[in-house]
C-alpha atoms as a PDB file:
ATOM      1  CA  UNK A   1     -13.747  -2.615  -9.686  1.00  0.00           C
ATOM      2  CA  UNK A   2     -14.017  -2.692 -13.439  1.00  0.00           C
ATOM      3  CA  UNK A   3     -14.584  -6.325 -15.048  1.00  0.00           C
ATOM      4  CA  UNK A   4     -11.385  -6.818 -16.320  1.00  0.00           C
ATOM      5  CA  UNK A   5      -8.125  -4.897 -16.297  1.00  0.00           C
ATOM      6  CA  UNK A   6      -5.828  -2.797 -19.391  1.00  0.00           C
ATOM      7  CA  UNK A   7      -2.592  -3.939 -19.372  1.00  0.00           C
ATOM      8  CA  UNK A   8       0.098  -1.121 -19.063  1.00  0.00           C
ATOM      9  CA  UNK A   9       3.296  -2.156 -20.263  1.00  0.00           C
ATOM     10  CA  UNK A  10       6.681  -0.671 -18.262  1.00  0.00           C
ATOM     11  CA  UNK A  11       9.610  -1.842 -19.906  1.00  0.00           C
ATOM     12  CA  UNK A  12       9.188  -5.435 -20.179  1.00  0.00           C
ATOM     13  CA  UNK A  13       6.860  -5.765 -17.211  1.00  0.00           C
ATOM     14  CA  UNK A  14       2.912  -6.402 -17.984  1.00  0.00           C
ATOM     15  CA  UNK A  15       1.265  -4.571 -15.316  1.00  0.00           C
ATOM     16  CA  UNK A  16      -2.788  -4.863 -15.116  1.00  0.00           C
ATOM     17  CA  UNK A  17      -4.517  -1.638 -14.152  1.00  0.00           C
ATOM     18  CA  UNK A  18      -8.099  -1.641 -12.502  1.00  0.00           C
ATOM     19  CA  UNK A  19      -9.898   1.575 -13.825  1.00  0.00           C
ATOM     20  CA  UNK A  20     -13.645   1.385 -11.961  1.00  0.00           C
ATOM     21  CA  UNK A  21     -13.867   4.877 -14.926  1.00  0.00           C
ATOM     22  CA  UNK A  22     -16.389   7.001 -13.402  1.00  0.00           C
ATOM     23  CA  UNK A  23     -17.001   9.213 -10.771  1.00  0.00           C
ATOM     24  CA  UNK A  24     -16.500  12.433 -10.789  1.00  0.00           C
ATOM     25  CA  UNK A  25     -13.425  12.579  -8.234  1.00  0.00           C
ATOM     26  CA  UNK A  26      -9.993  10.546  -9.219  1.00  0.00           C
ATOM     27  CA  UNK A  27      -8.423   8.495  -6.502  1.00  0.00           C
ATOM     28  CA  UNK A  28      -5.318   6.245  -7.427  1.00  0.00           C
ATOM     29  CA  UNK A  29      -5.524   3.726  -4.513  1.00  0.00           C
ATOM     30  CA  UNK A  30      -2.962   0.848  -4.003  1.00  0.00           C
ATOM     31  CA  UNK A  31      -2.217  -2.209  -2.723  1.00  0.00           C
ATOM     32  CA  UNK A  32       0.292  -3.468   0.639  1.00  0.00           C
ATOM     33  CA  UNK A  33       2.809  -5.587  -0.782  1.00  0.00           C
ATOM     34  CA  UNK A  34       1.740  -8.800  -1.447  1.00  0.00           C
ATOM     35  CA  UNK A  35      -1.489  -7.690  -2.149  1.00  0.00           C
ATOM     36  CA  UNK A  36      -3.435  -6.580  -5.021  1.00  0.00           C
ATOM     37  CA  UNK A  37      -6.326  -4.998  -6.943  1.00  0.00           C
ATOM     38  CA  UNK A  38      -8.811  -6.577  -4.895  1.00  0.00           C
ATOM     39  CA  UNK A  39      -7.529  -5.725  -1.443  1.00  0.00           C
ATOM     40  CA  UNK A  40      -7.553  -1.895  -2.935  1.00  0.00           C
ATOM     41  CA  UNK A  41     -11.270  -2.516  -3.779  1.00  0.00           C
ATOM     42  CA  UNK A  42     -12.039  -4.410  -0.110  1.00  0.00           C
ATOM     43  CA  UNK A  43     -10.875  -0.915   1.768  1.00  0.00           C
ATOM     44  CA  UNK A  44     -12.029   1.671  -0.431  1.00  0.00           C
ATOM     45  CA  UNK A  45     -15.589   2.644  -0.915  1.00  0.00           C
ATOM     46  CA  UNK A  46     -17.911   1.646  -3.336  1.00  0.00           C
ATOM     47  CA  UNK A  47     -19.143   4.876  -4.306  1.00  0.00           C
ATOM     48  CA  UNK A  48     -20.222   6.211  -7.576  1.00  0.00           C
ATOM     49  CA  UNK A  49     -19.174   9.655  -7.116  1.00  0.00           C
ATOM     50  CA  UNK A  50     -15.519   8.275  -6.947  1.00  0.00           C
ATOM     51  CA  UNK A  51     -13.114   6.984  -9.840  1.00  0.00           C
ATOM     52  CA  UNK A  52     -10.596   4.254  -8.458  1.00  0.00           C
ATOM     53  CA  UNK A  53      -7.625   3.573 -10.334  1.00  0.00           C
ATOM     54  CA  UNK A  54      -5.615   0.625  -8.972  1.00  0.00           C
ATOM     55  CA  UNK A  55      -1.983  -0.833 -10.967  1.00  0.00           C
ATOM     56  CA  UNK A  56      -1.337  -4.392  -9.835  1.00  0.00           C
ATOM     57  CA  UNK A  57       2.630  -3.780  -9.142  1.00  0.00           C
ATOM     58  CA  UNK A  58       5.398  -5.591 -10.417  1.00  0.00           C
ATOM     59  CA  UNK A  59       5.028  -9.506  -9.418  1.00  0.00           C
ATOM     60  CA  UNK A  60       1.763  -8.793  -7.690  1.00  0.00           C
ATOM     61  CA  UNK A  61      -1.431  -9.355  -8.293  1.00  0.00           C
ATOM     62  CA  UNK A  62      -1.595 -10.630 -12.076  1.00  0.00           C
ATOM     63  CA  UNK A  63       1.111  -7.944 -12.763  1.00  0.00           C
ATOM     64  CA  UNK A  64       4.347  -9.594 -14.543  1.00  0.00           C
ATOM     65  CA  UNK A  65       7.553  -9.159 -12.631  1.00  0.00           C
ATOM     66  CA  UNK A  66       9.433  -7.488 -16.033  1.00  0.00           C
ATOM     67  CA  UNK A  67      13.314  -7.877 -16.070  1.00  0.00           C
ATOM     68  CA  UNK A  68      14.620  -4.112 -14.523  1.00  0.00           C
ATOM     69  CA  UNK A  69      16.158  -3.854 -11.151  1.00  0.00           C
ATOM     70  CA  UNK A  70      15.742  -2.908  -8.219  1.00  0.00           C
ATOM     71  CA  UNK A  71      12.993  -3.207  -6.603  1.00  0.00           C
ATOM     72  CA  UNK A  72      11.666   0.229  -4.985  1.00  0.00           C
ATOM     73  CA  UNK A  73       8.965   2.419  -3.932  1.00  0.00           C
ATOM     74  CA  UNK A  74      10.252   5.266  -6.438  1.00  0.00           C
ATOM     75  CA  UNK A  75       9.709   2.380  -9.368  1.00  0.00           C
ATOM     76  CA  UNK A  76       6.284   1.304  -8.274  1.00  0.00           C
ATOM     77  CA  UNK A  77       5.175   5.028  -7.974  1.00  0.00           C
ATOM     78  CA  UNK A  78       6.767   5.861 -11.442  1.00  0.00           C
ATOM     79  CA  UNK A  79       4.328   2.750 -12.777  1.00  0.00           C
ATOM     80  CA  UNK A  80       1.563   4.391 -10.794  1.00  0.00           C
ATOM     81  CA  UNK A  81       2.021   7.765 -11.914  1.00  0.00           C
ATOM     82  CA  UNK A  82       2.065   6.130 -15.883  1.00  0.00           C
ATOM     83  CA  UNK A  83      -1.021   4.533 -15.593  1.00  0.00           C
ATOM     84  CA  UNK A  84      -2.629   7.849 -14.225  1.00  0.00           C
ATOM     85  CA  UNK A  85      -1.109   9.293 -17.050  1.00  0.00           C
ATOM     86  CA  UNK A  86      -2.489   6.608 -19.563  1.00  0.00           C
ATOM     87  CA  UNK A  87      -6.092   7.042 -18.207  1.00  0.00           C
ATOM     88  CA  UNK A  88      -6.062  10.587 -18.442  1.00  0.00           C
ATOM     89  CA  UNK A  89      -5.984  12.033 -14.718  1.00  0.00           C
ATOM     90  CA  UNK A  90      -4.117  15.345 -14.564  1.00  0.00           C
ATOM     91  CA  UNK A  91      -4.423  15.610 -10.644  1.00  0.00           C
ATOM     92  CA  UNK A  92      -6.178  12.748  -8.245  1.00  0.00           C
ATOM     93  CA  UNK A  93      -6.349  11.884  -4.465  1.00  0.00           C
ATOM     94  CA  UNK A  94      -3.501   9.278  -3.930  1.00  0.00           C
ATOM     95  CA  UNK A  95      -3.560   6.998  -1.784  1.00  0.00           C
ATOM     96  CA  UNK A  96      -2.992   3.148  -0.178  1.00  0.00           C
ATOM     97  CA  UNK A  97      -2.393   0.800   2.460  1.00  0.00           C
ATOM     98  CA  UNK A  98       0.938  -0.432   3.771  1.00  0.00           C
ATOM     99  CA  UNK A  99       3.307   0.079   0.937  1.00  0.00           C
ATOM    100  CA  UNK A 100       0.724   1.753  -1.278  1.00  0.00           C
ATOM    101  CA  UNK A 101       0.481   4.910   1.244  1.00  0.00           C
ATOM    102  CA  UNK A 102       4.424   4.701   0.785  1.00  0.00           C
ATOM    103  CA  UNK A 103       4.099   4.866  -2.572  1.00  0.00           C
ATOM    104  CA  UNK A 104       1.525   7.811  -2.120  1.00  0.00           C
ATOM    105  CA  UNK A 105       3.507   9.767   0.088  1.00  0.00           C
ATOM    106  CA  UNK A 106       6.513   9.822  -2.386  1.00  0.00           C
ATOM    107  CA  UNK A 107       4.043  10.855  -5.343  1.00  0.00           C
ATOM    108  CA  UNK A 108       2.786  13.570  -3.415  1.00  0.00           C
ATOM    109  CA  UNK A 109       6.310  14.671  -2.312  1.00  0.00           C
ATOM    110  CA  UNK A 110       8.286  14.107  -6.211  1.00  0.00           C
ATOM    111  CA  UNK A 111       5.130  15.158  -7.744  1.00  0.00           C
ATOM    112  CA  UNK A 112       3.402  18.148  -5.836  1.00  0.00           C
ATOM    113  CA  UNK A 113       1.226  19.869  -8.565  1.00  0.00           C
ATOM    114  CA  UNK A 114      -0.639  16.893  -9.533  1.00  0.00           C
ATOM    115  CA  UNK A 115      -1.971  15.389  -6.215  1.00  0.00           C
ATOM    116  CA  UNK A 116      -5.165  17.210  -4.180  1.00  0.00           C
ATOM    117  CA  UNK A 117      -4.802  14.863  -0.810  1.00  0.00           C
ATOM    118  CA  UNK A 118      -3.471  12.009   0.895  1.00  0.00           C
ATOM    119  CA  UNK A 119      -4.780   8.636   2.316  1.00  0.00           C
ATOM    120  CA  UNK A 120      -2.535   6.567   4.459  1.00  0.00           C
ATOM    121  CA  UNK A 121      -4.244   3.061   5.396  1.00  0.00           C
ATOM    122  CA  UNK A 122      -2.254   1.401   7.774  1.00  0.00           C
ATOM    123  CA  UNK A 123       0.976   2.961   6.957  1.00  0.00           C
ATOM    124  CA  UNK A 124       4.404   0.698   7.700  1.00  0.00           C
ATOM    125  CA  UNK A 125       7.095   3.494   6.483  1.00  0.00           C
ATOM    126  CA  UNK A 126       7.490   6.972   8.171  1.00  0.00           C
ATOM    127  CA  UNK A 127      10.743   8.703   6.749  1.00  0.00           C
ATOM    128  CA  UNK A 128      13.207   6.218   7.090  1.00  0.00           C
ATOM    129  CA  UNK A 129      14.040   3.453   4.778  1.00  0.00           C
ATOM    130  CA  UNK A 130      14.149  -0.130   6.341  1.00  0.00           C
ATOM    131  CA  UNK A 131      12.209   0.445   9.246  1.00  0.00           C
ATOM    132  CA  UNK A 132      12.352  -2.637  11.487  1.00  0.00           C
ATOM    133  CA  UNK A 133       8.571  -3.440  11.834  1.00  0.00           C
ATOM    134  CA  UNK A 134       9.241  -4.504   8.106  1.00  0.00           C
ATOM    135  CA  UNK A 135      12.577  -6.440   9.251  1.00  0.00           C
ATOM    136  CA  UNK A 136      10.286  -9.846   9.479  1.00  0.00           C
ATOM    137  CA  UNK A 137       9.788  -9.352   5.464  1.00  0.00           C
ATOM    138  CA  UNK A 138      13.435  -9.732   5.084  1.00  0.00           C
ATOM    139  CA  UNK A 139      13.523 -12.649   6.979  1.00  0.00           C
ATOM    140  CA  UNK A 140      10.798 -14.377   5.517  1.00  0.00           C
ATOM    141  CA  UNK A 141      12.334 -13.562   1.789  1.00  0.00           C
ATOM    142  CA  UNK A 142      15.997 -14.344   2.682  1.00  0.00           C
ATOM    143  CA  UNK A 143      14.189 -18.125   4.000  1.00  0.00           C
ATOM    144  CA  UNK A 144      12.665 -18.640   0.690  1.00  0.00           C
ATOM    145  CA  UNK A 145      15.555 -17.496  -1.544  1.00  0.00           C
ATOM    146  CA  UNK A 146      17.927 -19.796   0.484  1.00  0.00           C
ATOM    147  CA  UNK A 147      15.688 -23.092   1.302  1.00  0.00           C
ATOM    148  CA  UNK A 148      13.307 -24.832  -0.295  1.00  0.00           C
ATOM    149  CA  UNK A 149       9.533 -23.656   0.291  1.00  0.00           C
ATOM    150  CA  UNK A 150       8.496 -26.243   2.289  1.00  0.00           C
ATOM    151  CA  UNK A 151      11.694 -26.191   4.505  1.00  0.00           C
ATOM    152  CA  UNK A 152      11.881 -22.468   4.324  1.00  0.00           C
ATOM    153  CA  UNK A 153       8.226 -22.232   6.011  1.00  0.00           C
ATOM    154  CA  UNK A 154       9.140 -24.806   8.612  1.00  0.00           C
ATOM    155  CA  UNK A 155      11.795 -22.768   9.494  1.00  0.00           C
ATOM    156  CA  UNK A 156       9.966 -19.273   9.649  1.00  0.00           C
ATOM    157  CA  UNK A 157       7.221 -20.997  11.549  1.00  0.00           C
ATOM    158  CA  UNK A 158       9.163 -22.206  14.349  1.00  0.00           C
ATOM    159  CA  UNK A 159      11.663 -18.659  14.650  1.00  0.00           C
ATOM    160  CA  UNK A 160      11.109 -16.637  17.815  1.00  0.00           C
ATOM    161  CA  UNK A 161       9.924 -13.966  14.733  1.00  0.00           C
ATOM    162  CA  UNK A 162       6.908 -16.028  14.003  1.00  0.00           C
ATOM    163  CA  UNK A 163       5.985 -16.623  18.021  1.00  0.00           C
ATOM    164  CA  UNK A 164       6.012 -13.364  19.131  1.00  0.00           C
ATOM    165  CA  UNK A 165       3.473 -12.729  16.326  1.00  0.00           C
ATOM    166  CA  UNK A 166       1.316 -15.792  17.188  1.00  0.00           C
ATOM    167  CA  UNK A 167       0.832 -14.092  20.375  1.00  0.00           C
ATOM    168  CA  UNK A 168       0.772 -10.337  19.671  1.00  0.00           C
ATOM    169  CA  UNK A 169      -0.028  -9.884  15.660  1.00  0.00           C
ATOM    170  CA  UNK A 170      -2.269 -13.183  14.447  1.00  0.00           C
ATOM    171  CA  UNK A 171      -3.424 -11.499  11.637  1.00  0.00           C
ATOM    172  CA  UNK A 172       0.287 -10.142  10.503  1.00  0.00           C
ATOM    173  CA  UNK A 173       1.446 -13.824  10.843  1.00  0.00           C
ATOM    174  CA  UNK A 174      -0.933 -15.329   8.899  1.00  0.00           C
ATOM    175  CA  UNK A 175       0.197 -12.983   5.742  1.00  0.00           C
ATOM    176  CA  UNK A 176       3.669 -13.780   6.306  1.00  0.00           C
ATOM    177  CA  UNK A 177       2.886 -17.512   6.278  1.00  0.00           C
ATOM    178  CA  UNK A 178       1.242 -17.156   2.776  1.00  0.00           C
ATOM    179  CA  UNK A 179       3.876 -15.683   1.270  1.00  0.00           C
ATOM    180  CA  UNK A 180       5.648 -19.364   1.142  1.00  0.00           C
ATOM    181  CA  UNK A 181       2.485 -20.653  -0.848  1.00  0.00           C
ATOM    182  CA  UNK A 182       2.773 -18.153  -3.798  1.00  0.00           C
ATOM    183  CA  UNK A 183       3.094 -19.224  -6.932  1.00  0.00           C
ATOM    184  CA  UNK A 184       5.601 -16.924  -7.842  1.00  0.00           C
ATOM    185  CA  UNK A 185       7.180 -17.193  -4.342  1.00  0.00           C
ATOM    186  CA  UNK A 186      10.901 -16.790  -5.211  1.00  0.00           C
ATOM    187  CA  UNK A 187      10.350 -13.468  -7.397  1.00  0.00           C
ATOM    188  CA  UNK A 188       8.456 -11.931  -5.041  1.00  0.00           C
ATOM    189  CA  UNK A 189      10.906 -12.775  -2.145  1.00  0.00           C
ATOM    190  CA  UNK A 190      13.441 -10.625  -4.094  1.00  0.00           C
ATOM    191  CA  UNK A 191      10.501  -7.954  -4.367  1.00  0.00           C
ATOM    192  CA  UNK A 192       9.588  -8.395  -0.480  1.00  0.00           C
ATOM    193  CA  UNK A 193      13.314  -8.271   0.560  1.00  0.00           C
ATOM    194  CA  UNK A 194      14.289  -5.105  -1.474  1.00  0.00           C
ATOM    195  CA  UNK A 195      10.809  -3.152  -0.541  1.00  0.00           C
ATOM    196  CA  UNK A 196      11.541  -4.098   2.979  1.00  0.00           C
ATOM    197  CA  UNK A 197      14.538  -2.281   3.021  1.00  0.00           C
ATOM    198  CA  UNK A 198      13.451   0.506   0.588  1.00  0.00           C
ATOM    199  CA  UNK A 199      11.686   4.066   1.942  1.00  0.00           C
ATOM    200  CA  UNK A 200       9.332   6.346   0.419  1.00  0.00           C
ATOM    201  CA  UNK A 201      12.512   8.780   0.031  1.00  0.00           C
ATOM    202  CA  UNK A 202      10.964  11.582   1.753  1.00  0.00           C
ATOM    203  CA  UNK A 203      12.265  13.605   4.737  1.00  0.00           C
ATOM    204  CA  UNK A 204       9.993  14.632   7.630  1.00  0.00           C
ATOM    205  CA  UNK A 205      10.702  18.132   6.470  1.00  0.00           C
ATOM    206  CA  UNK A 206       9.358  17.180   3.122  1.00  0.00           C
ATOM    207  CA  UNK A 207       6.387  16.188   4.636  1.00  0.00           C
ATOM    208  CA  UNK A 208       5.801  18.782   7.132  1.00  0.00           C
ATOM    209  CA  UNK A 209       5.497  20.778   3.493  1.00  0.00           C
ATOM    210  CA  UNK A 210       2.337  19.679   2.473  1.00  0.00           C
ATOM    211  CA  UNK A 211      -0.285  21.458   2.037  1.00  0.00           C
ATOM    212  CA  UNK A 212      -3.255  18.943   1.321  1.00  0.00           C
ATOM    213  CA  UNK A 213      -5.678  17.542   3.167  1.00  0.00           C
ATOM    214  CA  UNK A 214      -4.417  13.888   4.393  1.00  0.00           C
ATOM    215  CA  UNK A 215      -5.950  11.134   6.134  1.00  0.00           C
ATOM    216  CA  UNK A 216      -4.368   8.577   7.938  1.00  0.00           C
ATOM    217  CA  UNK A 217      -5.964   5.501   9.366  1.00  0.00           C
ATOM    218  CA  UNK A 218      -4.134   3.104  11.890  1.00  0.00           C
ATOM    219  CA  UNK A 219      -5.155   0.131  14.204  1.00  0.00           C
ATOM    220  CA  UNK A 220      -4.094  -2.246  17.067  1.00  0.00           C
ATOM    221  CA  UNK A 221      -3.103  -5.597  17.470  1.00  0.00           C
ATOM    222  CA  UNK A 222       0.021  -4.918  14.215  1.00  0.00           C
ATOM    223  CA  UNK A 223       3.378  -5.283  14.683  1.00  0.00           C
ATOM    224  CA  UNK A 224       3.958  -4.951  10.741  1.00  0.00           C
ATOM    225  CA  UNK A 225       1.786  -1.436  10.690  1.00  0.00           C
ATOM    226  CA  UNK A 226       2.709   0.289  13.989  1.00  0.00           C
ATOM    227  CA  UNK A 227      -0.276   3.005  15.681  1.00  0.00           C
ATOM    228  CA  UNK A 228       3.226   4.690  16.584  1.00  0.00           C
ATOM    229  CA  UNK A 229       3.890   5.040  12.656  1.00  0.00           C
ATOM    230  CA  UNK A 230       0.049   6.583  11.900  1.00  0.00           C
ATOM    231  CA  UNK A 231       0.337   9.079  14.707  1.00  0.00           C
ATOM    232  CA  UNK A 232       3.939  10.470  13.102  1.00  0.00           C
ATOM    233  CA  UNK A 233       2.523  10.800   9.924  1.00  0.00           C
ATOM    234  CA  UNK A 234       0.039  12.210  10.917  1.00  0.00           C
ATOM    235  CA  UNK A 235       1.648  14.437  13.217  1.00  0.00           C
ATOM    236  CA  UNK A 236       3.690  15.770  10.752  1.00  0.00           C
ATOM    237  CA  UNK A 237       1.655  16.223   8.121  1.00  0.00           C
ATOM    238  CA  UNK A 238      -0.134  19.881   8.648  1.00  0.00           C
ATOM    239  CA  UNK A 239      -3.807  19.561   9.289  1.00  0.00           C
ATOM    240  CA  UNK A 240      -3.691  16.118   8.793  1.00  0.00           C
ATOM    241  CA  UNK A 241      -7.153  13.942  10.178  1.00  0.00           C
ATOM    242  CA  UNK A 242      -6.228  10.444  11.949  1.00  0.00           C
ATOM    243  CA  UNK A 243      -8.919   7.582  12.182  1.00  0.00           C
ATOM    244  CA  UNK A 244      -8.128   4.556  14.541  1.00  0.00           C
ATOM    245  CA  UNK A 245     -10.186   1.336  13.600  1.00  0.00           C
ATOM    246  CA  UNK A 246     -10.914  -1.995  15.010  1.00  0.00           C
ATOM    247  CA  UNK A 247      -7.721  -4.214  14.408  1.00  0.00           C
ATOM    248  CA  UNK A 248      -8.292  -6.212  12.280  1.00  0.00           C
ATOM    249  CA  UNK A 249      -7.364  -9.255  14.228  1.00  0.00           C
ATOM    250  CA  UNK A 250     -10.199  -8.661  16.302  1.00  0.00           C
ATOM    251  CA  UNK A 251     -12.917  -8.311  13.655  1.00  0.00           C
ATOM    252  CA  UNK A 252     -12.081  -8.385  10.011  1.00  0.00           C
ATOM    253  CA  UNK A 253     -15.549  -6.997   9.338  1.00  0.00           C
ATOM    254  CA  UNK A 254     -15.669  -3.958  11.410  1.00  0.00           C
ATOM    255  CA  UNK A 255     -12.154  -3.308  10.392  1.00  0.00           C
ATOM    256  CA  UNK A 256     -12.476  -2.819   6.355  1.00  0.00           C
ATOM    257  CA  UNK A 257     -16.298  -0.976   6.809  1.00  0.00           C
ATOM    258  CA  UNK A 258     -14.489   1.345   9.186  1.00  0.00           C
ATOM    259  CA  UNK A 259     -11.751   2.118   6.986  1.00  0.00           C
ATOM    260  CA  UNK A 260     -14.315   2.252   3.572  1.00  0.00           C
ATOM    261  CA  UNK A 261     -17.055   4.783   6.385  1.00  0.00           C
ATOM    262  CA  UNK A 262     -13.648   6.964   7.131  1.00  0.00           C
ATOM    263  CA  UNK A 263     -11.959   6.941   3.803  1.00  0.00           C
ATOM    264  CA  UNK A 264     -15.558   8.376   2.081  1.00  0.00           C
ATOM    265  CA  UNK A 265     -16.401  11.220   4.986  1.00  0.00           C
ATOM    266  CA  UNK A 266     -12.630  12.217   4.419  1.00  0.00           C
ATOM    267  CA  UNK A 267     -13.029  12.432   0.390  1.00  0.00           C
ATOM    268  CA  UNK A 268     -16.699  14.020   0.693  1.00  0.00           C
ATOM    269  CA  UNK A 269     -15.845  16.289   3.145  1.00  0.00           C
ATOM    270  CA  UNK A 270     -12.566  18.100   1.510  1.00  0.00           C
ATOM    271  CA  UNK A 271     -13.275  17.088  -2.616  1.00  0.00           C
ATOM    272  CA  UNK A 272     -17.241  17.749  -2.580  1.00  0.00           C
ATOM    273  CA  UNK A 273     -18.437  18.740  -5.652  1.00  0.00           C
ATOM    274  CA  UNK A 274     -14.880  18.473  -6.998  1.00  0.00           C
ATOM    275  CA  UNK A 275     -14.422  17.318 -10.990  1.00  0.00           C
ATOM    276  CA  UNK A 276     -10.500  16.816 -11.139  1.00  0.00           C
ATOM    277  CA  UNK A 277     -10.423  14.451 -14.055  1.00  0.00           C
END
């Protein structure tokens, strides 16, 4: 990841962009929600022969929340696809985990001619908007928008939301707790609760049009990113390769190098030799 971000103004929103600017193949990779640059940078691999280009979304990250509304996957990808504009890259690999495959997905469907593949870490949205693995998200963000943060996370932590994922999704629980300790915790509920019920906008037909090589990666022990959603995509998705990792609830270390080992055999194997840029 470069040393320090450009700043990409969108409207009023400031929105820091991570540009690692060499490497010979272009790969805009983003964030889940809630996350940021640096998640992008702990699942994708360090290589020199690749140039990441990561946008901090609106109220994420360092990113400023800006004053236009709603909230949605079409708005984050129309950032996205400005920033690859801004840094010059006329076709790229798109990809992310969580939301940020979301976001790729409806790049590669609104914007055909300028993405060469697909990578889906992790993916939490199939075809339809509001699925209801991401109904805890709403719950969490109607909490803090209603209740003070301290009451609000009381309240979350002792629902029969936040039990079942003690016991069956640690690691999705944990993320859901922190969301109460942001500093911007109130803006990004509204963010949370209107990407939550949001979509990528694309149709299984839509997808079942593509014509690049894909990836998708999926795990265990995650009730936020279902194996169930992974194996649609990439069922759908013609020719599309699937990884399953270690969960990361079981080992956080196996987990990310497994995703970084796939992610680069995927991108040398179908963009060898490639100069997109």
């Amino acid at each position: 990841m470069s040393a320090a971000p450009t700043i990409l103004l969108r409207d009023d929103a400031a929105l820091r962009v991570f540009d690692t600017g060499q490497g010979r193949l272009p790969v805009v990779f983003q964030h889940g929600l809630g996350g940021d640059a640096a998640q992008a940078a702990q699942n994708f691999p360090d290589q020199p022969s690749y140039r990441r280009l990561t946008v901090e979304c609106r109220a994420q990250g360092g990113s400023g929340a800006g004053s236009k509304r709603p909230f949605s996957i079409a708005m984050f990808a129309d950032d996205v696809l400005a920033a690859a504009d801004a840094a010059g890259l006329d076709r790229f690999v798109a990809g992310g985990i969580s939301m940020g495959a979301a976001i790729a997905l409806h790049l590669a469907s609104r914007h055909p001619d300028r993405i060469l593949g697909l990578v889906f870490v992790r993916p939490a949205w199939a075809f339809d908007a509001a699925p209801q693995n991401m109904r805890p998200y709403v719950e969490v963000a109607e909490l803090i928008r209603r209740l003070p943060l301290a009451e609000a996370r009381d309240a979350f932590a002792s629902s029969a939301t936040a039990a079942r994922f003690r016991t069956e999704a640690p690691d999705n629980l944990a993320s859901l707790l922190g969301f109460f300790a942001r500093e911007n915790a109130v803006v990004f509920a509204e963010v949370m609760q209107a990407i939550a019920n949001d979509g990528p906008g694309v149709t299984q037909a839509e997808a079942a049009s593509l014509a690049i090589p894909t990836l998708v990666i999926g795990s265990g022990i995650d009730l936020v990113h279902p194996l169930a959603t992974a194996h649609e995509l990439a069922a759908t998705i013609p020719n599309a390769a699937f990884a399953e990792v270690t969960p990361k609830a079981a080992d956080k270390d196996h987990h990310f190098a497994e995703i970084r080992a796939a992610i680069g055999g995927f991108l040398d194997r179908n963009f060898n030799n490639q100069d997109q840029s």
